[in-house]
PDB file of N, CA and C in Angstrom:
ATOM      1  N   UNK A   1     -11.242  23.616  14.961  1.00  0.00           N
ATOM      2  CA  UNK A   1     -10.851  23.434  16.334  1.00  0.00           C
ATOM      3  C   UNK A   1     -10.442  24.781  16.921  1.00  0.00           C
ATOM      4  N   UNK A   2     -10.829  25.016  18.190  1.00  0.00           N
ATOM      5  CA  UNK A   2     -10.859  26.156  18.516  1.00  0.00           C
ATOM      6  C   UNK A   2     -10.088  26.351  19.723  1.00  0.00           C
ATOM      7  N   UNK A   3      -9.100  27.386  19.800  1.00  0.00           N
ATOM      8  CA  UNK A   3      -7.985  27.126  20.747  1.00  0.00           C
ATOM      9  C   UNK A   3      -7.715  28.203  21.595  1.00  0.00           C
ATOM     10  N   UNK A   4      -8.238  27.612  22.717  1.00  0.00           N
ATOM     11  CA  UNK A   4      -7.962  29.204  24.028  1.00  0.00           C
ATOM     12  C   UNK A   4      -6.226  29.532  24.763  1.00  0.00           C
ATOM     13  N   UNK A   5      -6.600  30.971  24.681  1.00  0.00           N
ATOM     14  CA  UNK A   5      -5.201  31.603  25.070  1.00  0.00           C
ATOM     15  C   UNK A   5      -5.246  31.597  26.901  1.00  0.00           C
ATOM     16  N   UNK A   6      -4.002  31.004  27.496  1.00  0.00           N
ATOM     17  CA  UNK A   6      -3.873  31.513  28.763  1.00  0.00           C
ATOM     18  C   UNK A   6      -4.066  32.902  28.551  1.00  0.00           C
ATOM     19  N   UNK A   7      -3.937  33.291  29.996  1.00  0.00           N
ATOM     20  CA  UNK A   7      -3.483  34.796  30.140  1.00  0.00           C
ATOM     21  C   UNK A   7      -2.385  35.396  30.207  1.00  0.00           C
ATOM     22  N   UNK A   8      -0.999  34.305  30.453  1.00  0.00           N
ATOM     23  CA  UNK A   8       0.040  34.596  30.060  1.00  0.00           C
ATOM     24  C   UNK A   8       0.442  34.578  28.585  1.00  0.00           C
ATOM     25  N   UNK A   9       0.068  33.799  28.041  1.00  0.00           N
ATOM     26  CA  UNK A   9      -0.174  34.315  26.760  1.00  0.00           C
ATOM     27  C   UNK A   9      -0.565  35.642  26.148  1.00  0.00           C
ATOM     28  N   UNK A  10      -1.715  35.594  26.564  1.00  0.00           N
ATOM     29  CA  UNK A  10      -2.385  36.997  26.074  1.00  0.00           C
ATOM     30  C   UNK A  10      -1.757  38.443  26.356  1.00  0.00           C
ATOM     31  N   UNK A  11      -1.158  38.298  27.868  1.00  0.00           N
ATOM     32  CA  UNK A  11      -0.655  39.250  28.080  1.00  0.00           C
ATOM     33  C   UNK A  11       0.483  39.179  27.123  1.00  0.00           C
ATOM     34  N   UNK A  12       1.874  38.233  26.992  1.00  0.00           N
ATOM     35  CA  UNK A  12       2.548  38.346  25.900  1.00  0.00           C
ATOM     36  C   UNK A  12       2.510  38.703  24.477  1.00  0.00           C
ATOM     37  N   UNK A  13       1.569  38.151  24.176  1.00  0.00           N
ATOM     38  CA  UNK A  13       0.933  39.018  22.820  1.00  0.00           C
ATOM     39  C   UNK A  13       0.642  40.169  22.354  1.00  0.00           C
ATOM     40  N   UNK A  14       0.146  41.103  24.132  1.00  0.00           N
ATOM     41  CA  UNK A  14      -0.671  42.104  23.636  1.00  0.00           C
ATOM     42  C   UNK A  14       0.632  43.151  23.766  1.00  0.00           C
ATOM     43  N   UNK A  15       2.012  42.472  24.604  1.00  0.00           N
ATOM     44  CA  UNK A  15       3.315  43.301  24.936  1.00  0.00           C
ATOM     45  C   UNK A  15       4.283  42.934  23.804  1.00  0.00           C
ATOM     46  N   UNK A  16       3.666  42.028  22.791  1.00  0.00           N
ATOM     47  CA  UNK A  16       4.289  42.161  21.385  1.00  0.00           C
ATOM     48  C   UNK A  16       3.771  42.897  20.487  1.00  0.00           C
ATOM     49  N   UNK A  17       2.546  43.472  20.523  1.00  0.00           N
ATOM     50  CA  UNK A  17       1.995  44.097  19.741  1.00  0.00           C
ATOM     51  C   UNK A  17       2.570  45.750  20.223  1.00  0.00           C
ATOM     52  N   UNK A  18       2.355  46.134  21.576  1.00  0.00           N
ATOM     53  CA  UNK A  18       2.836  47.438  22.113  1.00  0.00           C
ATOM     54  C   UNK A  18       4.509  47.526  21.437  1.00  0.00           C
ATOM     55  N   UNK A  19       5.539  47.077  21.843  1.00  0.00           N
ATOM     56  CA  UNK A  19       6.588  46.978  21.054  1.00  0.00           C
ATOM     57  C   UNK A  19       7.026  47.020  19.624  1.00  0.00           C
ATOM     58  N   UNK A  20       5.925  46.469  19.291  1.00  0.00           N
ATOM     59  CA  UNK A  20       5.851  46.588  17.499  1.00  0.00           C
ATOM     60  C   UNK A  20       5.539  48.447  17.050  1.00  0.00           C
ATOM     61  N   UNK A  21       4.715  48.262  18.159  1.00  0.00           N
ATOM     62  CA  UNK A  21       4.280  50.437  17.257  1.00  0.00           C
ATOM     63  C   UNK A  21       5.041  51.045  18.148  1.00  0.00           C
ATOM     64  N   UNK A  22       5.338  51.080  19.316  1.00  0.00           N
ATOM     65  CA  UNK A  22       6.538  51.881  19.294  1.00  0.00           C
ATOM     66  C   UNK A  22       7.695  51.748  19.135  1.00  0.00           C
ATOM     67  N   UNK A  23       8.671  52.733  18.456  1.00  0.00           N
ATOM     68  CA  UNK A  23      10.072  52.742  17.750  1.00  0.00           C
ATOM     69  C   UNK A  23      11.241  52.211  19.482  1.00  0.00           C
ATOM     70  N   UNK A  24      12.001  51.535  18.767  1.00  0.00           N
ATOM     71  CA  UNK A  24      12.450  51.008  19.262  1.00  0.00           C
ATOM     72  C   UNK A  24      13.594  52.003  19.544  1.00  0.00           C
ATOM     73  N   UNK A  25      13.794  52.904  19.326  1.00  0.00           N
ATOM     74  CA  UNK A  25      15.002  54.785  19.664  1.00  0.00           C
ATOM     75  C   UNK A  25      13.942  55.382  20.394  1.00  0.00           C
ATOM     76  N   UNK A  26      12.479  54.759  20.830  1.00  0.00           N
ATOM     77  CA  UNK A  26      12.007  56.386  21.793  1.00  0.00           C
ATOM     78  C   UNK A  26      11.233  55.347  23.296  1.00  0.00           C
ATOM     79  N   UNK A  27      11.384  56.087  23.972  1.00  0.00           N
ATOM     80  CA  UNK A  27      11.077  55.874  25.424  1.00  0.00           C
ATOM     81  C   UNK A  27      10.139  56.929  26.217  1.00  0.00           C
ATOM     82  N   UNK A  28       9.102  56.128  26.581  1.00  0.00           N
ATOM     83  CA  UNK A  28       7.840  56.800  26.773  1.00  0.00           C
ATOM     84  C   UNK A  28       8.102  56.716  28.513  1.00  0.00           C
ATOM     85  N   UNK A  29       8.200  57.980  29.344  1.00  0.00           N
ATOM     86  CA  UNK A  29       8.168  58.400  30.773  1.00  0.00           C
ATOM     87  C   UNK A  29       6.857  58.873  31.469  1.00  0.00           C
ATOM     88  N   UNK A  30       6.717  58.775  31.865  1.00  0.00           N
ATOM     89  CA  UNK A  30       5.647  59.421  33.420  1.00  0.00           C
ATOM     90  C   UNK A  30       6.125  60.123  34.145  1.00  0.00           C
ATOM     91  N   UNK A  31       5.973  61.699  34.135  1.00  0.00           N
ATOM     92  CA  UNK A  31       6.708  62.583  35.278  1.00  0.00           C
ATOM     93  C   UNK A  31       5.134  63.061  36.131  1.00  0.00           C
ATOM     94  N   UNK A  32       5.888  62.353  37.090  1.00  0.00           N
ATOM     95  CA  UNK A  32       4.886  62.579  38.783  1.00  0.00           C
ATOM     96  C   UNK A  32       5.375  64.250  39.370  1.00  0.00           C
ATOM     97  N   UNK A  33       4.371  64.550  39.823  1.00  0.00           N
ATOM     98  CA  UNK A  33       4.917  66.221  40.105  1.00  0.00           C
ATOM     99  C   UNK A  33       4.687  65.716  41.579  1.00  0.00           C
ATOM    100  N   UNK A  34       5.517  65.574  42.615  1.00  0.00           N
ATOM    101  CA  UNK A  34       5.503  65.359  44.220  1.00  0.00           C
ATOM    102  C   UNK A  34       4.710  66.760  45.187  1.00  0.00           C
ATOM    103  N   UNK A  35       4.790  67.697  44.157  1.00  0.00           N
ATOM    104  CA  UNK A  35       4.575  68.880  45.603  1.00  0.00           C
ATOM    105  C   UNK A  35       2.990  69.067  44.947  1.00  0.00           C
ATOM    106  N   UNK A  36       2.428  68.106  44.046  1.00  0.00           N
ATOM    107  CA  UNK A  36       1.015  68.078  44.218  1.00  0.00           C
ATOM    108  C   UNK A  36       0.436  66.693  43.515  1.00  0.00           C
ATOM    109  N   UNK A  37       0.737  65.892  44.527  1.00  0.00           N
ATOM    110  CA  UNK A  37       0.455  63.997  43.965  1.00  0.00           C
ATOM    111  C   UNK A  37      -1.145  64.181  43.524  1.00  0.00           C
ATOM    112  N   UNK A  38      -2.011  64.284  43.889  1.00  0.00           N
ATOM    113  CA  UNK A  38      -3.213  64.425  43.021  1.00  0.00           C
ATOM    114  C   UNK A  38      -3.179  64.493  41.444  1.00  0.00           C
ATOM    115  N   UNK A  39      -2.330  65.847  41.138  1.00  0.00           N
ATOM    116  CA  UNK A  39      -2.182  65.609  39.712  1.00  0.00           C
ATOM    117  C   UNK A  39      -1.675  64.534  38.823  1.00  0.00           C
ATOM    118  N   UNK A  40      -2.324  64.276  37.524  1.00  0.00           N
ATOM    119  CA  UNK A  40      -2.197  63.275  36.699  1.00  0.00           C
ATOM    120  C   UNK A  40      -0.495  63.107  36.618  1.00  0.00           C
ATOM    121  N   UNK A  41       0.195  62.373  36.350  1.00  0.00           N
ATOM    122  CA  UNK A  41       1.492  62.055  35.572  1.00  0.00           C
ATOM    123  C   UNK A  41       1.044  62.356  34.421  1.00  0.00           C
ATOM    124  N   UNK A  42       2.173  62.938  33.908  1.00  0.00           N
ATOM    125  CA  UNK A  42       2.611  63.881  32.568  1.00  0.00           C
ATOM    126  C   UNK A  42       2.813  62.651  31.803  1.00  0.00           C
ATOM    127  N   UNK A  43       2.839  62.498  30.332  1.00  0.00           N
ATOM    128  CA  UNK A  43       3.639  61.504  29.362  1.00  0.00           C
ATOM    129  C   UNK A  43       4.748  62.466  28.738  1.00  0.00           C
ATOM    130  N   UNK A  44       5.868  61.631  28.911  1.00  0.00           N
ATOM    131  CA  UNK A  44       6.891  62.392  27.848  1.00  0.00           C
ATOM    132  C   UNK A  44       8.191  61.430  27.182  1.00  0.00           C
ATOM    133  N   UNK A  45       7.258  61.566  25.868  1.00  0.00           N
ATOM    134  CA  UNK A  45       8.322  60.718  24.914  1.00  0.00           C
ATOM    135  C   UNK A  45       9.970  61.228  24.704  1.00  0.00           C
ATOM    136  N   UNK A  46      10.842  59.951  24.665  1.00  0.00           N
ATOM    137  CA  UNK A  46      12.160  60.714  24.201  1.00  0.00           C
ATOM    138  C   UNK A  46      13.095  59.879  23.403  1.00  0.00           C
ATOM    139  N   UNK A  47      14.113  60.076  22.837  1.00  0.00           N
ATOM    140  CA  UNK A  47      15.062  59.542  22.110  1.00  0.00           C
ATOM    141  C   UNK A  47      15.793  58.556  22.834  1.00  0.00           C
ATOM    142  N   UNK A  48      16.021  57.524  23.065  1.00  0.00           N
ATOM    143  CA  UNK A  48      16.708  56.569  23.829  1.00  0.00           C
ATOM    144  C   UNK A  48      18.184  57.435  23.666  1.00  0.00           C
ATOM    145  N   UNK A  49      18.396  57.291  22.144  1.00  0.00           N
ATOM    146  CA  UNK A  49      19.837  57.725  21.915  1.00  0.00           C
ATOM    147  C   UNK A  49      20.350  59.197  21.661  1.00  0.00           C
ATOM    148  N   UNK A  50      19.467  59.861  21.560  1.00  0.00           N
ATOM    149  CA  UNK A  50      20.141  61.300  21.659  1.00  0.00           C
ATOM    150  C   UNK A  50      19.538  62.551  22.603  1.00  0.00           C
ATOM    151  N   UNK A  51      18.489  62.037  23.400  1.00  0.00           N
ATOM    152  CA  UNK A  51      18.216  62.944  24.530  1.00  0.00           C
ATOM    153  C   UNK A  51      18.831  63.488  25.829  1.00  0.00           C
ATOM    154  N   UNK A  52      19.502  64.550  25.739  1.00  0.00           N
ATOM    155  CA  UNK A  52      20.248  64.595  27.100  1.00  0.00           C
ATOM    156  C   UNK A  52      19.678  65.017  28.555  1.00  0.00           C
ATOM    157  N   UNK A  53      20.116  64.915  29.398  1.00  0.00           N
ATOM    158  CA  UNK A  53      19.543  65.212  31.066  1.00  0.00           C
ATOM    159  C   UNK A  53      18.692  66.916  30.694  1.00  0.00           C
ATOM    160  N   UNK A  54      19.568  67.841  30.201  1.00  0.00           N
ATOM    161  CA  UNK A  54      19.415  69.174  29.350  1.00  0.00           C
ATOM    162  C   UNK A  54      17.978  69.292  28.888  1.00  0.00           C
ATOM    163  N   UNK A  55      18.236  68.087  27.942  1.00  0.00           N
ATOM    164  CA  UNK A  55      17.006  68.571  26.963  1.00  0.00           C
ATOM    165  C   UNK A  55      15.601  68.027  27.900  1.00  0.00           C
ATOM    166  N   UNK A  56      15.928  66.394  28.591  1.00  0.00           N
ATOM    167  CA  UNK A  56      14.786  65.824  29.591  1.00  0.00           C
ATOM    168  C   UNK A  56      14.433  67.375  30.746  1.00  0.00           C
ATOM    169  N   UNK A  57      15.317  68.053  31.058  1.00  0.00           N
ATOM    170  CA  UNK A  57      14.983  68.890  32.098  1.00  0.00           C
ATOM    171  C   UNK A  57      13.803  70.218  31.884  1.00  0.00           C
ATOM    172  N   UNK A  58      14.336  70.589  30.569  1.00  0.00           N
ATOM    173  CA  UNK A  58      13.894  71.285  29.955  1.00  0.00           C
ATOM    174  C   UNK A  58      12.259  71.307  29.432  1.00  0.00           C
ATOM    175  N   UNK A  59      12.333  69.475  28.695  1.00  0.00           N
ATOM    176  CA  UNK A  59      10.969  69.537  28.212  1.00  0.00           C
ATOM    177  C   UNK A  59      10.267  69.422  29.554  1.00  0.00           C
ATOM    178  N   UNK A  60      10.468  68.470  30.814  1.00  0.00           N
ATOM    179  CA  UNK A  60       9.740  68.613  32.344  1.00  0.00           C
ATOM    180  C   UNK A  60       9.398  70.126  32.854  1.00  0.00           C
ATOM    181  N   UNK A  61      10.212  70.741  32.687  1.00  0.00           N
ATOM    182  CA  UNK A  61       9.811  72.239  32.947  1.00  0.00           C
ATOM    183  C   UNK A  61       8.749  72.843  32.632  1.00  0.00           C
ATOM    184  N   UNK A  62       8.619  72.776  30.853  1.00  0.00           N
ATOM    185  CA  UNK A  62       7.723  73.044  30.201  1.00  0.00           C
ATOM    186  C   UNK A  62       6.324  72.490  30.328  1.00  0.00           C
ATOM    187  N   UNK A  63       6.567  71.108  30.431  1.00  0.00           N
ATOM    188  CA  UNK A  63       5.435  70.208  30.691  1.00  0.00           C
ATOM    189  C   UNK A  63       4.384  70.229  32.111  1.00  0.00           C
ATOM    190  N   UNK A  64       5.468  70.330  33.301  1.00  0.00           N
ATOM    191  CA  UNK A  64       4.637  70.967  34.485  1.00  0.00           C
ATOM    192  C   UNK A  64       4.752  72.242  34.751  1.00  0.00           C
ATOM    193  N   UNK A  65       5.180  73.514  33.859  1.00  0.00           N
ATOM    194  CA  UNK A  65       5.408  74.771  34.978  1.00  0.00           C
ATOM    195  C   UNK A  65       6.171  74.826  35.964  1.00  0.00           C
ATOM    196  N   UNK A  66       7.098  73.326  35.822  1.00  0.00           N
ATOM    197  CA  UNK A  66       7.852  74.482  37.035  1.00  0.00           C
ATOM    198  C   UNK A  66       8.879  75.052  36.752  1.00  0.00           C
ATOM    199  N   UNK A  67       9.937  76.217  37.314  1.00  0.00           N
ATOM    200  CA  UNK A  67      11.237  76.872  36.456  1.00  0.00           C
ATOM    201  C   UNK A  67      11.759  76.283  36.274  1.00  0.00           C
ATOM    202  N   UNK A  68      12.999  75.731  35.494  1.00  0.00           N
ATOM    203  CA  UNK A  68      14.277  75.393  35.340  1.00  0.00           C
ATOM    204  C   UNK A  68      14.901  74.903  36.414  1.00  0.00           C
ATOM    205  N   UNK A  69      15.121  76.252  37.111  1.00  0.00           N
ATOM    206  CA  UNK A  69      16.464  76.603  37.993  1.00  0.00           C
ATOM    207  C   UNK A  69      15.341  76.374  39.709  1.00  0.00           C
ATOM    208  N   UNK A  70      14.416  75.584  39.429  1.00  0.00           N
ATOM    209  CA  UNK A  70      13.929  75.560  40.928  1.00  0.00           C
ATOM    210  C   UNK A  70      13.718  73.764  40.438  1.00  0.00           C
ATOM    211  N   UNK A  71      13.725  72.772  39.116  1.00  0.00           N
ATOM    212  CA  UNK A  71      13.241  71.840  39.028  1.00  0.00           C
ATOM    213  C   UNK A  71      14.304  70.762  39.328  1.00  0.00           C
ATOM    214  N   UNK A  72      14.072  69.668  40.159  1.00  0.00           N
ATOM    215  CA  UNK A  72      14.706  68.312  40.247  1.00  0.00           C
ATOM    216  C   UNK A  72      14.306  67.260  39.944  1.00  0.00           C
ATOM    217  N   UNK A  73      14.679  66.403  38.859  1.00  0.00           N
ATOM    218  CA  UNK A  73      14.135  64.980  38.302  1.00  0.00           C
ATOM    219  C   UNK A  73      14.935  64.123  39.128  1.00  0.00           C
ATOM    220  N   UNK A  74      14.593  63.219  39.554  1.00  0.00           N
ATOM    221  CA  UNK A  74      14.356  62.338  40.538  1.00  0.00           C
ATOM    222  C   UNK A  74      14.283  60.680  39.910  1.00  0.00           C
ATOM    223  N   UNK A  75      15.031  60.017  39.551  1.00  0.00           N
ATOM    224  CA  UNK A  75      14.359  58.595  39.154  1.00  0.00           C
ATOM    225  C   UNK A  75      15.646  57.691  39.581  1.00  0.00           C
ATOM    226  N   UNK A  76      14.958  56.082  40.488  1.00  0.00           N
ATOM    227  CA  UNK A  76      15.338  55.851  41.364  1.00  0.00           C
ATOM    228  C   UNK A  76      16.386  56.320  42.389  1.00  0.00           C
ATOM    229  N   UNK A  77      15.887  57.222  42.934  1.00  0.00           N
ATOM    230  CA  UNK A  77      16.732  57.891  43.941  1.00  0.00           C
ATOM    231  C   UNK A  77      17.976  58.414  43.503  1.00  0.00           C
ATOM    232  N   UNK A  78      18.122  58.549  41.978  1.00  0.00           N
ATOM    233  CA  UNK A  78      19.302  59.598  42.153  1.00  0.00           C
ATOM    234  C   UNK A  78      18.527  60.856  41.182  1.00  0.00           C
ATOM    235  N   UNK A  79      19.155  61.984  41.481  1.00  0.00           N
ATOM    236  CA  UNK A  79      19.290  63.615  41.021  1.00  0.00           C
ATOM    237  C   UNK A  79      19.347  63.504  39.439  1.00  0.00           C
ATOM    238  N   UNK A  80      18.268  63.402  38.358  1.00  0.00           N
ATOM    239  CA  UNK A  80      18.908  63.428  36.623  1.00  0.00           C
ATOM    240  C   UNK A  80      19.850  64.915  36.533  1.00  0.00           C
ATOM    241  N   UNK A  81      20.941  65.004  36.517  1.00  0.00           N
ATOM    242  CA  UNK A  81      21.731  66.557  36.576  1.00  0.00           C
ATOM    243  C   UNK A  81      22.088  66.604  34.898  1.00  0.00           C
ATOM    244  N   UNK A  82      22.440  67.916  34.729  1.00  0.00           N
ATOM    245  CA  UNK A  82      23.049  68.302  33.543  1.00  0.00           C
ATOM    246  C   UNK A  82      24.491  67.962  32.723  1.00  0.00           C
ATOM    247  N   UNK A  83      25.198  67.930  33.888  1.00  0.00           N
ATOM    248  CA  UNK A  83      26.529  67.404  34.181  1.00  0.00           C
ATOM    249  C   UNK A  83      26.765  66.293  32.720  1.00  0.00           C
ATOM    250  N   UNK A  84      25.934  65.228  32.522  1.00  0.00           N
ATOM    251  CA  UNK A  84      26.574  64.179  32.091  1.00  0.00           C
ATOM    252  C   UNK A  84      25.749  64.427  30.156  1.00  0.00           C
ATOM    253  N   UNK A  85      26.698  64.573  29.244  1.00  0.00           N
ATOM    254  CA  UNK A  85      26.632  65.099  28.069  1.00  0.00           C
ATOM    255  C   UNK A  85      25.990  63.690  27.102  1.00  0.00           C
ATOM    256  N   UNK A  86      25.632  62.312  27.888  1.00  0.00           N
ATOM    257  CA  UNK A  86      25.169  61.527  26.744  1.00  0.00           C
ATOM    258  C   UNK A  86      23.969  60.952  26.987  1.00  0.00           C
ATOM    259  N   UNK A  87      23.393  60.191  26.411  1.00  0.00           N
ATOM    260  CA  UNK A  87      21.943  60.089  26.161  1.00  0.00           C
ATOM    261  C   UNK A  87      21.619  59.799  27.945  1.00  0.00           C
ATOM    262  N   UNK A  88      20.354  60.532  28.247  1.00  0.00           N
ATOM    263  CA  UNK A  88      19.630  60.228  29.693  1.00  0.00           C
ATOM    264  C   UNK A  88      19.239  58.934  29.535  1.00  0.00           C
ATOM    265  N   UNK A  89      18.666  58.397  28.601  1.00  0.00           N
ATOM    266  CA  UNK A  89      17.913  56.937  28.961  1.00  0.00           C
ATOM    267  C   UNK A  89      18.974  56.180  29.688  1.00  0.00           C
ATOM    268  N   UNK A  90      19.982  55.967  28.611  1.00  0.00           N
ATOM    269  CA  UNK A  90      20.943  55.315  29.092  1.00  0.00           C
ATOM    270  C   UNK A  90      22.309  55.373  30.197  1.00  0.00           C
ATOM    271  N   UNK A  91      22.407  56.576  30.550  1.00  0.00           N
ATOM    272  CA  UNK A  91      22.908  57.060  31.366  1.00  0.00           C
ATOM    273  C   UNK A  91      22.415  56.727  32.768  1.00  0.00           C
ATOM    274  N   UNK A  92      20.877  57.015  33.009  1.00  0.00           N
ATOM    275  CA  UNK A  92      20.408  56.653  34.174  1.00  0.00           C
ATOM    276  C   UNK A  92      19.564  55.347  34.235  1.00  0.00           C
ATOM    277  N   UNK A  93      19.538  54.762  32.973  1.00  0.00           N
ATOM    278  CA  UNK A  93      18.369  53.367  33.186  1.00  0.00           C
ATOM    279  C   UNK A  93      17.086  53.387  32.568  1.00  0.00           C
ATOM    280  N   UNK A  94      16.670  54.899  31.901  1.00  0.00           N
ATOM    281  CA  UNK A  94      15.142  55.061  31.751  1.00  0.00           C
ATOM    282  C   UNK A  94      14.698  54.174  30.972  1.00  0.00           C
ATOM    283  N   UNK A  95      13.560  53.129  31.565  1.00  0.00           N
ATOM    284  CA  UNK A  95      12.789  52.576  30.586  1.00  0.00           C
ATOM    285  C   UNK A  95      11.401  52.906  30.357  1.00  0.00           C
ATOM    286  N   UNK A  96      10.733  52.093  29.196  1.00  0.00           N
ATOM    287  CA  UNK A  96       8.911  52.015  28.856  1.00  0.00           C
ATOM    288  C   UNK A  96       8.329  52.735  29.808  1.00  0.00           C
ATOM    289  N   UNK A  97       7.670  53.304  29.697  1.00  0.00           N
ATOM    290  CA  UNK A  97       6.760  53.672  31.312  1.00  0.00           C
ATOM    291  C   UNK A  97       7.368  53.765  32.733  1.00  0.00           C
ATOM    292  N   UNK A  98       8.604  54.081  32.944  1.00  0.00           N
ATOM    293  CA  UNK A  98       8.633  54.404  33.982  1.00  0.00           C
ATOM    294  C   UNK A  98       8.853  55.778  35.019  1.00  0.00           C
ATOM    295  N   UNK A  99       8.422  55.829  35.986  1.00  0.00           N
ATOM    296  CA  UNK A  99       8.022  57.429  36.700  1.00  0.00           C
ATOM    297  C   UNK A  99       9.994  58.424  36.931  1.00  0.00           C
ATOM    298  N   UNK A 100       9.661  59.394  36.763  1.00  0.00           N
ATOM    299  CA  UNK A 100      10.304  60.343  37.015  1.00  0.00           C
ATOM    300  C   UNK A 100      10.254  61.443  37.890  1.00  0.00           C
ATOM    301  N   UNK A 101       9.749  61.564  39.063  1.00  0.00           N
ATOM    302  CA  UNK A 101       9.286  62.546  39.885  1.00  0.00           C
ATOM    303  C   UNK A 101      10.091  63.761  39.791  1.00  0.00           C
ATOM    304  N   UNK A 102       9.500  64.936  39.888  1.00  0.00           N
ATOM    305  CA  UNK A 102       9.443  66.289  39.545  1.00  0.00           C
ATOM    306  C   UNK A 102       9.438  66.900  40.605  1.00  0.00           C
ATOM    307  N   UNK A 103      10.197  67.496  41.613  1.00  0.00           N
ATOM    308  CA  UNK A 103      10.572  68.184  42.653  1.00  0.00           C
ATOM    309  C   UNK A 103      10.438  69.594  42.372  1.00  0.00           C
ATOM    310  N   UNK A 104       9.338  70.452  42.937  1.00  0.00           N
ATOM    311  CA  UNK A 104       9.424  71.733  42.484  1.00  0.00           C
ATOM    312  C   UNK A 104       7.793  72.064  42.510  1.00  0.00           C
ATOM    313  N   UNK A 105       7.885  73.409  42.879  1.00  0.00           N
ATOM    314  CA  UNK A 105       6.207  74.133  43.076  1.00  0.00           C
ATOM    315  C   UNK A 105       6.298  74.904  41.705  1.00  0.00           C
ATOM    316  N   UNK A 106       5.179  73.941  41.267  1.00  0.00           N
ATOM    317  CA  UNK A 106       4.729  74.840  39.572  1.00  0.00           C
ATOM    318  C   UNK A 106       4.417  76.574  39.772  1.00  0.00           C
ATOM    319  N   UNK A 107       4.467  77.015  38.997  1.00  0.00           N
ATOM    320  CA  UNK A 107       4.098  78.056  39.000  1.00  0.00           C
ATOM    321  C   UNK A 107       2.510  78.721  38.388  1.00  0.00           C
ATOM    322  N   UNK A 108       2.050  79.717  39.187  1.00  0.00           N
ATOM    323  CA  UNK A 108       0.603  80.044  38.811  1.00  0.00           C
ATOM    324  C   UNK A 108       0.313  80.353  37.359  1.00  0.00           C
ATOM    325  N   UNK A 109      -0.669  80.397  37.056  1.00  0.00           N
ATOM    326  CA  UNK A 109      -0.867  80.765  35.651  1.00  0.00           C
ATOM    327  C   UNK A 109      -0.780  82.218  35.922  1.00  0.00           C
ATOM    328  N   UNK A 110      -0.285  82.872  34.659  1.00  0.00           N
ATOM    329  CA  UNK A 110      -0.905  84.546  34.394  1.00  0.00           C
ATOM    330  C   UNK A 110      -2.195  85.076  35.463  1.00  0.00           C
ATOM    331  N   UNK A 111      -3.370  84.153  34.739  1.00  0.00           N
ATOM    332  CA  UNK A 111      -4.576  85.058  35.320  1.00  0.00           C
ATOM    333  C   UNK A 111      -4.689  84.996  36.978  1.00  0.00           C
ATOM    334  N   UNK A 112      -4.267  83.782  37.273  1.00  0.00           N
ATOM    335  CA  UNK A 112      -4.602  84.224  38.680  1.00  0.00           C
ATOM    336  C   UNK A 112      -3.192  84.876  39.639  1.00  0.00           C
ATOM    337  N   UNK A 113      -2.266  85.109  39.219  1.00  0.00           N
ATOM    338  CA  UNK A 113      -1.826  85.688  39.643  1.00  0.00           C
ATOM    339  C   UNK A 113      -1.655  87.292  39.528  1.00  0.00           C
ATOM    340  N   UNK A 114      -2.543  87.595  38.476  1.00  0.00           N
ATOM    341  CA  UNK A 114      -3.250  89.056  38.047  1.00  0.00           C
ATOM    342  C   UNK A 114      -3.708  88.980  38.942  1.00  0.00           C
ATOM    343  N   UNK A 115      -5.241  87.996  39.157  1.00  0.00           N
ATOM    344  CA  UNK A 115      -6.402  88.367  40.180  1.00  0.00           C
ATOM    345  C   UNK A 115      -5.961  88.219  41.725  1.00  0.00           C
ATOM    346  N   UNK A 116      -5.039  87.743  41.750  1.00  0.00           N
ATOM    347  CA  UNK A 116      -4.390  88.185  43.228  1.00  0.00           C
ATOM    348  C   UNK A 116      -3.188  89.104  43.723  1.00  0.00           C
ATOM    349  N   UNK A 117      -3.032  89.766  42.928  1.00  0.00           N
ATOM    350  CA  UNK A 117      -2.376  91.156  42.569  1.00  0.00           C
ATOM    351  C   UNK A 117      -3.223  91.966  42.447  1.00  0.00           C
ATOM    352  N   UNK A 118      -4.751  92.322  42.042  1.00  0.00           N
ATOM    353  CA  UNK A 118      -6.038  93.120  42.357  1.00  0.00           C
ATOM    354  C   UNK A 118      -6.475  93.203  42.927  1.00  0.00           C
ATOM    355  N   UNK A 119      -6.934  91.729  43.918  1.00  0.00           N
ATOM    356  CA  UNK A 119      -7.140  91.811  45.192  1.00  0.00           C
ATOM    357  C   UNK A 119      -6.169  92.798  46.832  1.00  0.00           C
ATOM    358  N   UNK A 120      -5.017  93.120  46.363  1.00  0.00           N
ATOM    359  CA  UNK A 120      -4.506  93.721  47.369  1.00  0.00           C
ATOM    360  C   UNK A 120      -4.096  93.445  48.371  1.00  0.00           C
ATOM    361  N   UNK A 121      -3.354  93.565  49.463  1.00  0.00           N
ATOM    362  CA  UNK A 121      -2.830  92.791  50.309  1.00  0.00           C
ATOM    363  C   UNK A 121      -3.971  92.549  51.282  1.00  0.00           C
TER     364      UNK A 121
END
């Protein structure tokens, strides 16, 4: 006898299976870069329990180019700041997949900012 799945089903199943492989200490983000929406969202995994605003700021930096000291994370409308010393997930709410927007103009790569430094004014 052969037995069909709703789709609420299925979808439940397939969000028990996602839960099963990822660890239940890490939290998978989407950082949206605003000052150029075209570009893809970034993935960036983190520690539920020991990642701080610090370290989230830091790896975003790295991840889009933009500085440090020019970058603002953004998730639901408040500022992620440095200020607060215990885990970001929990501090601000971060869950599974959700966006983090990235306030800040990346910076050029090396080469073309050579080749427009050759070019001359």
């Amino acid at each position: 006898r052969t037995r069909t799945l709703s789709i609420q089903q299925r979808i439940y199943k397939n969000t028990q299976k996602k839960s099963k492989t990822m660890s239940t200490e890490e939290v998978k983000i989407l950082l949206a870069i605003t000052s150029s929406p075209s570009t893809p969202r970034q993935t960036l995994t983190l520690s539920k329990s020991s990642t701080t605003a610090k370290e989230l700021r830091e790896q975003a930096s790295t991840l889009t180019n933009i500085p440090l000291d020019k970058l603002k994370l953004i998730f639901k409308g408040r500022i992620i700041i440095e200020k607060n010393s215990g885990s970001v997930a929990t501090d601000f709410g971060l869950e599974e997949d959700c966006v983090v927007h990235c306030v800040g103009k990346p910076v050029a790569s090396a080469p073309v900012v050579a080749a427009a430094a050759a070019l001359g004014p």
